[in-house]
Protein backbone atom coordinates (compact mmCIF):
# COMPACT_ATOMS: atom_id res chain seq x y z
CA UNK A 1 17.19 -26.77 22.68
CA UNK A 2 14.61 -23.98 21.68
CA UNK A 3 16.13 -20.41 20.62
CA UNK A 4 15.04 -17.71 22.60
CA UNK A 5 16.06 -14.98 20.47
CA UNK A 6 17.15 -14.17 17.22
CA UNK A 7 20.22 -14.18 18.07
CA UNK A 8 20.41 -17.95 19.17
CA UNK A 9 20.88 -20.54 17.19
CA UNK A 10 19.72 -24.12 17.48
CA UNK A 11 22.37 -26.58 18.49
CA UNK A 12 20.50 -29.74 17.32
CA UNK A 13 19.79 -30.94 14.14
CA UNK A 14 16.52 -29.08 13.56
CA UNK A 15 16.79 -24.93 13.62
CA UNK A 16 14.07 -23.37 15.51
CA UNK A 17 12.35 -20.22 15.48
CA UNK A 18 11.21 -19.31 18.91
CA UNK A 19 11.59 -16.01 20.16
CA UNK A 20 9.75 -16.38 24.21
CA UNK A 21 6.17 -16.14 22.09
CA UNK A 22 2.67 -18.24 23.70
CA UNK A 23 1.76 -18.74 19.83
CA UNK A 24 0.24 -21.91 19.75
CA UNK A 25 1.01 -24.54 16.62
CA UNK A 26 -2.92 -22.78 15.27
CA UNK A 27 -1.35 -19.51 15.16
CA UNK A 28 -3.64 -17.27 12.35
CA UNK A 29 -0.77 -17.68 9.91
CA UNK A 30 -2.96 -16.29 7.36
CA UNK A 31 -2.61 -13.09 8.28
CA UNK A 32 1.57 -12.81 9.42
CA UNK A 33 1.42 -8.91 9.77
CA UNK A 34 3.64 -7.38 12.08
CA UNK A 35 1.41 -5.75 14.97
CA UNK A 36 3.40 -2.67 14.59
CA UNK A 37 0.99 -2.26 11.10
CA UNK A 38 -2.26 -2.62 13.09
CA UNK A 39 -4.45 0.17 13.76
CA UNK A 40 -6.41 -2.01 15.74
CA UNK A 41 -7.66 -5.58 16.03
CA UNK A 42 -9.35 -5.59 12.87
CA UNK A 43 -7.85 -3.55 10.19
CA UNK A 44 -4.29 -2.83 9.04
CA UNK A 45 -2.14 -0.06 8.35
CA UNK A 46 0.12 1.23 6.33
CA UNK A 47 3.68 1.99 7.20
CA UNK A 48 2.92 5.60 7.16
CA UNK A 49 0.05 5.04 9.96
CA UNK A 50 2.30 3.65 12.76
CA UNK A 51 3.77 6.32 14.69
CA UNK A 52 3.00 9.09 12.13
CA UNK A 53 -0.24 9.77 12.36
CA UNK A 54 -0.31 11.33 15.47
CA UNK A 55 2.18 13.88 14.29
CA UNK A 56 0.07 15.89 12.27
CA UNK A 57 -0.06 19.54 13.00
CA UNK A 58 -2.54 22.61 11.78
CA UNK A 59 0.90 24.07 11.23
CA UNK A 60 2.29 24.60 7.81
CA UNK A 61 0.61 23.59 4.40
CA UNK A 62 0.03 19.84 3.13
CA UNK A 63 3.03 18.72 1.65
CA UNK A 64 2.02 16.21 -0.96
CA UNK A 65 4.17 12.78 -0.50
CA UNK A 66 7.02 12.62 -3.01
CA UNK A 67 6.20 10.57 -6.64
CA UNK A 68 7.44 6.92 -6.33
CA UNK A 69 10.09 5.31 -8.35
CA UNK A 70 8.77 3.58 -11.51
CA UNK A 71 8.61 -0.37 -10.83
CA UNK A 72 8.60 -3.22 -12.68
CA UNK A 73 4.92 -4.52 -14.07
CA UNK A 74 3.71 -6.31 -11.28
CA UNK A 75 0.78 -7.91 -12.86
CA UNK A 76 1.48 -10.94 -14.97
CA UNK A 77 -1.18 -12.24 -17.37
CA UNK A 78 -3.25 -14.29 -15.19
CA UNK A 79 -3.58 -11.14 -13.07
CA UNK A 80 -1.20 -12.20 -10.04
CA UNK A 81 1.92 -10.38 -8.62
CA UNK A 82 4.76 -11.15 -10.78
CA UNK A 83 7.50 -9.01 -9.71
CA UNK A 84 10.90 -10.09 -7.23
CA UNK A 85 9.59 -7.24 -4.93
CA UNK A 86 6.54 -9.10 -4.13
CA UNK A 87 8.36 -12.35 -3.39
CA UNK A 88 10.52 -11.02 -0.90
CA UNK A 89 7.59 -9.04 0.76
CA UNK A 90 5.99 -12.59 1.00
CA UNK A 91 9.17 -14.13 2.30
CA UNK A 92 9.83 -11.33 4.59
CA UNK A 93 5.89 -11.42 6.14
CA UNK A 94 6.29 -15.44 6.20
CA UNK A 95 9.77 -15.67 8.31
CA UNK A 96 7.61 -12.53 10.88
CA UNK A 97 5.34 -15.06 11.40
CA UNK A 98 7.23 -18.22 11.86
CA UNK A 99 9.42 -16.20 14.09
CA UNK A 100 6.97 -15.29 16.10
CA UNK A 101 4.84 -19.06 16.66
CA UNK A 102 7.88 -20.74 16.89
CA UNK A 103 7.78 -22.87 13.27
CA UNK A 104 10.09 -23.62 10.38
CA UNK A 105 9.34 -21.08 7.70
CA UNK A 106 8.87 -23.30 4.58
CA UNK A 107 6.60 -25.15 6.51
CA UNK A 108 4.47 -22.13 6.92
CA UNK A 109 4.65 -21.32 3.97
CA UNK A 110 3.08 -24.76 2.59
CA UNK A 111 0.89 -24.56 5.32
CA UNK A 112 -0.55 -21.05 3.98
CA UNK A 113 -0.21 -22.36 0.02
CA UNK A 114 -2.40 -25.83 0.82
CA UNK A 115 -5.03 -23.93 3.20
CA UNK A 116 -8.61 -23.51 2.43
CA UNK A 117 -10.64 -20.79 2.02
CA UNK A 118 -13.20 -19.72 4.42
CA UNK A 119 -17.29 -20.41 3.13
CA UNK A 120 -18.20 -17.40 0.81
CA UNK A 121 -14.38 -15.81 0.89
CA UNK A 122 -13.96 -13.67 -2.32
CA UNK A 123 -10.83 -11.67 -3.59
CA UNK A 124 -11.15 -8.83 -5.42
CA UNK A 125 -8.23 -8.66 -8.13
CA UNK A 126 -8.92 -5.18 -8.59
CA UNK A 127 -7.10 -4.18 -5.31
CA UNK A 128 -3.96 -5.75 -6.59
CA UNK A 129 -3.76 -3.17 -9.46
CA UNK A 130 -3.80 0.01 -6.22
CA UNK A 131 -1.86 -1.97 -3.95
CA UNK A 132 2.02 -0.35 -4.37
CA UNK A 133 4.72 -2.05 -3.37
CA UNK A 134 7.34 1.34 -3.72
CA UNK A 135 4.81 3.10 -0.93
CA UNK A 136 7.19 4.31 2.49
CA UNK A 137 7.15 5.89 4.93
CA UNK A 138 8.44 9.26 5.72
CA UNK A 139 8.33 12.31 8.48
CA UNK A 140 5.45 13.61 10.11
CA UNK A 141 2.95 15.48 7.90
CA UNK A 142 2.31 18.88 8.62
CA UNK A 143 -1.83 20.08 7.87
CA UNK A 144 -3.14 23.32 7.75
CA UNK A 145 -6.33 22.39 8.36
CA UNK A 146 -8.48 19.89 10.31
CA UNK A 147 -10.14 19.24 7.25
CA UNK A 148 -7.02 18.42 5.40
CA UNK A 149 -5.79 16.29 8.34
CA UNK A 150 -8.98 14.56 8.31
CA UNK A 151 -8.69 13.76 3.97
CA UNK A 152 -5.23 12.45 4.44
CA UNK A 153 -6.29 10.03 7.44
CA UNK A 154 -8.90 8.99 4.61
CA UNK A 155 -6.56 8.44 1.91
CA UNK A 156 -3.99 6.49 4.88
CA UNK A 157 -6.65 4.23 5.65
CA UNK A 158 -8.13 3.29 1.68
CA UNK A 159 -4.60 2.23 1.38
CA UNK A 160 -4.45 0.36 4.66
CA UNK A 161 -7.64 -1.52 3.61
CA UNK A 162 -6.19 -2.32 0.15
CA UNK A 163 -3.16 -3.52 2.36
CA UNK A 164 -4.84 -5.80 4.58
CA UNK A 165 -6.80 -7.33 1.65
CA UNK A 166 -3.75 -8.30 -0.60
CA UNK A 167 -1.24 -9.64 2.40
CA UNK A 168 -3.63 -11.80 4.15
CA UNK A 169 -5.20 -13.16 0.96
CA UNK A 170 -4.60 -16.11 -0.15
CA UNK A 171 -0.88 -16.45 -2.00
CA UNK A 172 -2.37 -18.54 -4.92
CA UNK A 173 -4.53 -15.49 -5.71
CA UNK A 174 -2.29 -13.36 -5.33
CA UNK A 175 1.20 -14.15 -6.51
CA UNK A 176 2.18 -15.97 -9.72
CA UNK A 177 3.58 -19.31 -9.82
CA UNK A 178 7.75 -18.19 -10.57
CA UNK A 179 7.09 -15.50 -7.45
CA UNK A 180 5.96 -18.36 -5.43
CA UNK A 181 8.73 -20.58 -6.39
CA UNK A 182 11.12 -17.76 -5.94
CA UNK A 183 9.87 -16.99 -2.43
CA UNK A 184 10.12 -20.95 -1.56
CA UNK A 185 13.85 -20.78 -2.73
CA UNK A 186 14.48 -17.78 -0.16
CA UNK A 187 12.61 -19.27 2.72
CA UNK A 188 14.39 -22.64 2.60
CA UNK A 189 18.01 -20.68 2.32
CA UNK A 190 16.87 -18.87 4.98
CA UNK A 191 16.46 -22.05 7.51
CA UNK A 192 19.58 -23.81 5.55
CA UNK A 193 21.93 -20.42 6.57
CA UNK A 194 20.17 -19.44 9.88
CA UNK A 195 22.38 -20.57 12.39
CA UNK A 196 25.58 -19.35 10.78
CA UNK A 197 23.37 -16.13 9.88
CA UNK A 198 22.67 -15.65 13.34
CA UNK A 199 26.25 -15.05 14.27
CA UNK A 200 26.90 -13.12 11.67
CA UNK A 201 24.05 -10.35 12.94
CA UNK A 202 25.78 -11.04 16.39
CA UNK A 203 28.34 -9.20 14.87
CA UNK A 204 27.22 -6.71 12.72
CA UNK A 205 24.01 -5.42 14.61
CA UNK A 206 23.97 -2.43 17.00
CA UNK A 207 24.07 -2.95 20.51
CA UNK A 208 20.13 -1.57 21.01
CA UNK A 209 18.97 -4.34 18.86
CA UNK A 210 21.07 -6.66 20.93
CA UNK A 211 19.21 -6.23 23.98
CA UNK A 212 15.77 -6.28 22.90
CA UNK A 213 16.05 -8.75 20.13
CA UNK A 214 11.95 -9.50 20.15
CA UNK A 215 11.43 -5.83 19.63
CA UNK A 216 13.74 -5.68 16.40
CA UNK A 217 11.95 -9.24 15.15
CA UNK A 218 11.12 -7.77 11.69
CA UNK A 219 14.54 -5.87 11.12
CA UNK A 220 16.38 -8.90 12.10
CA UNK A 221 13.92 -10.95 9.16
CA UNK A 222 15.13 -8.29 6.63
CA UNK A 223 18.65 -9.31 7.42
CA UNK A 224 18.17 -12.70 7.79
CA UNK A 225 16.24 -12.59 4.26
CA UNK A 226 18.75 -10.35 2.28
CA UNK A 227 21.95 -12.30 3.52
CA UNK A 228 20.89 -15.78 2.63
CA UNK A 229 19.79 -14.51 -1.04
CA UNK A 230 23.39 -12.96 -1.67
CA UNK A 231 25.02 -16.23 -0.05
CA UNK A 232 23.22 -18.72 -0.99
CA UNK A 233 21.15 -17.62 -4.34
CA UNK A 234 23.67 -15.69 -5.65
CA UNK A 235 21.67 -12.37 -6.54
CA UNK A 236 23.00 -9.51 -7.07
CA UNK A 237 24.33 -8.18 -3.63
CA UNK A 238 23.12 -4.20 -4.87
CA UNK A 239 20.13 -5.50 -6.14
CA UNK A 240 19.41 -7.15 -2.50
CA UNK A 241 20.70 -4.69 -0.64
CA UNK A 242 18.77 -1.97 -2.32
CA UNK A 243 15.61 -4.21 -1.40
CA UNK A 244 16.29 -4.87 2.08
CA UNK A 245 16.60 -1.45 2.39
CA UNK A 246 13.30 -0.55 0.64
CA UNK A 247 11.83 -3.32 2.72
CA UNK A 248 13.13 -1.50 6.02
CA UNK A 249 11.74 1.76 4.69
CA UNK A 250 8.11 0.55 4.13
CA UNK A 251 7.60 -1.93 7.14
CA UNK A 252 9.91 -0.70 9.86
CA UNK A 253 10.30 2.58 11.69
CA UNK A 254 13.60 5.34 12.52
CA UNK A 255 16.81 4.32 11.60
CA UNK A 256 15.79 0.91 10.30
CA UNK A 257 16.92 1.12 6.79
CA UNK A 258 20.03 3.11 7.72
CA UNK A 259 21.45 0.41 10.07
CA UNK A 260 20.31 -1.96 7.66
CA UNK A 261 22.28 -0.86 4.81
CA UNK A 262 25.28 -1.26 6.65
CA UNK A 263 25.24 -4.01 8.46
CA UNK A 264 24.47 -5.72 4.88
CA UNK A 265 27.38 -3.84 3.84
CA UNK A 266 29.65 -4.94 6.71
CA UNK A 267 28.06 -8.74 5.68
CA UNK A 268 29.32 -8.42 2.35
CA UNK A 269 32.80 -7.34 3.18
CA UNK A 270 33.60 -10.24 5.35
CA UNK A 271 31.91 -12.13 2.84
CA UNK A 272 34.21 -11.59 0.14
CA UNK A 273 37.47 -11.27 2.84
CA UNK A 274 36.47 -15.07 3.60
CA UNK A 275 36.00 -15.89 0.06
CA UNK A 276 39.51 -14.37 -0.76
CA UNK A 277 41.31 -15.93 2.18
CA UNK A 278 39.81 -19.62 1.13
CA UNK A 279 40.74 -19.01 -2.31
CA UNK A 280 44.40 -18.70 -1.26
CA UNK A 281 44.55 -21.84 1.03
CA UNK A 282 43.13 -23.68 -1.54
CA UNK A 283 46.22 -21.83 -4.49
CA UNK A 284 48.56 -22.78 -1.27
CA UNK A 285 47.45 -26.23 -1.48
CA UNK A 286 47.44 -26.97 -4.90
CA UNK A 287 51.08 -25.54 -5.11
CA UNK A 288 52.38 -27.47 -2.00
């Protein structure tokens, strides 16, 4: 029986990841953006576009957007993405887009790995040197000017571009061979956890997301991504919290990140409560 929201699981052997979508099986799985990124049917934007642009003012000065946290190197020697970030950006963009046709993550993700290039396709490496992976969102942008409203929309849309060129390239060319591994590993513990994962978020999410589940796809990814790393790979659970959180920030909108933090948090308390409560059956056991 097919899932009809996130919040279903599968109750046969295979888990699937329909959400009520028409995708057909030649969905453009190249390209797995979230339409909430779109400025229109052609080009992308950045987080900062959607729903913010539209808020600028001729009221107070520019305010110039805060400096970004120093990140890892992302460039490895070949040229290609090599930090964690990256991987889970990949992962995160992949599970979007298997949500939404309907298909096992992994196997999308072979499926983009083994697919060909188009006639004359070229990638220019240079854009992954501007592309920024630490780049959020933030509130609306107050101008002074038109023509300083006008040079920010600019600078917003160079980035989109630079954006649109790097995630729908293909991952060979962009990512290097541990990030794709690494993003394999959290795709397949993904689809091995996703039906216990699913009641977890049952749980733990608001009541909002609840109730329109395909509007909250993308957040729900996030969670689905970040618990199956702490559960099943073992990271760090600060170190994935901190990124699902970053993640929320840059591709999600409002309260996103907020919510997400804690229903991670509320993940990992049960987490260990069921850990502790096994631990002592099994001391009860062994002493019996």
């Amino acid at each position: 029986m097919e899932a009809n929201s996130v919040f279903c699981s599968s109750h046969s052997s295979k888990t699937h990841f329909i959400f009520g979508s028409n995708h057909s099986s030649s969905s453009q799985f190249l390209t797995p953006l979230p339409t909430k990124l779109l400025i229109d049917s052609k080009s992308l934007s950045s987080p900062r576009t959607s729903l913010r642009t539209s808020a600028l003012t001729l009221e107070k000065p520019l305010e110039k957007p805060s400096e970004p946290r120093e990140s890892l190197p992302k460039i490895d020697k070949s040229g290609r993405f090599c930090s964690p970030r990256s991987a889970r950006e990949l992962a995160l963009l992949i599970a979007y887009a298997a949500c939404l046709e309907g298909s096992d993550p992994v196997r999308l993700f072979e499926r983009r790995m083994n697919a060909r290039r188009e006639p004359g396709y070229e990638f220019d490496k240079d854009s992954l040197l501007k592309y920024n992976h630490m780049s959020f969102g933030g509130p609306p942008v107050a101008t002074e000017t038109v023509e300083e409203a006008d040079e920010l929309l600019r600078h917003i849309e160079k980035e989109s571009a630079i954006e649109a060129e790097v995630l729908s390239a293909p991952p060979k060319l962009v990512y290097g061979k541990l990030i794709l591994r690494f993003t394999r590993k959290l795709l397949v513990a993904v689809v091995d956890k996703w039906d216990s994962h699913v009641l977890v978020i049952d749980k733990v999410a608001p009541p909002n997301w609840k109730l329109e589940p395909a509007g909250r796809i993308l957040e729900l990814c996030i969670l689905h991504l970040a618990m199956s790393e702490i559960a099943v790979l073992g990271t760090r659970h600060q170190i994935v919290i901190n990124e699902a959180v970053d993640l929320a920030k840059r591709f999600c909108d409002g309260a996103a990140p907020r919510i997400i933090n804690g229903c991670l948090r509320t993940f990992l308390k049960d987490l260990h409560g069921t850990g502790t409560t096994q631990a002592s059956e099994e001391k009860q056991e062994v002493i019996s």
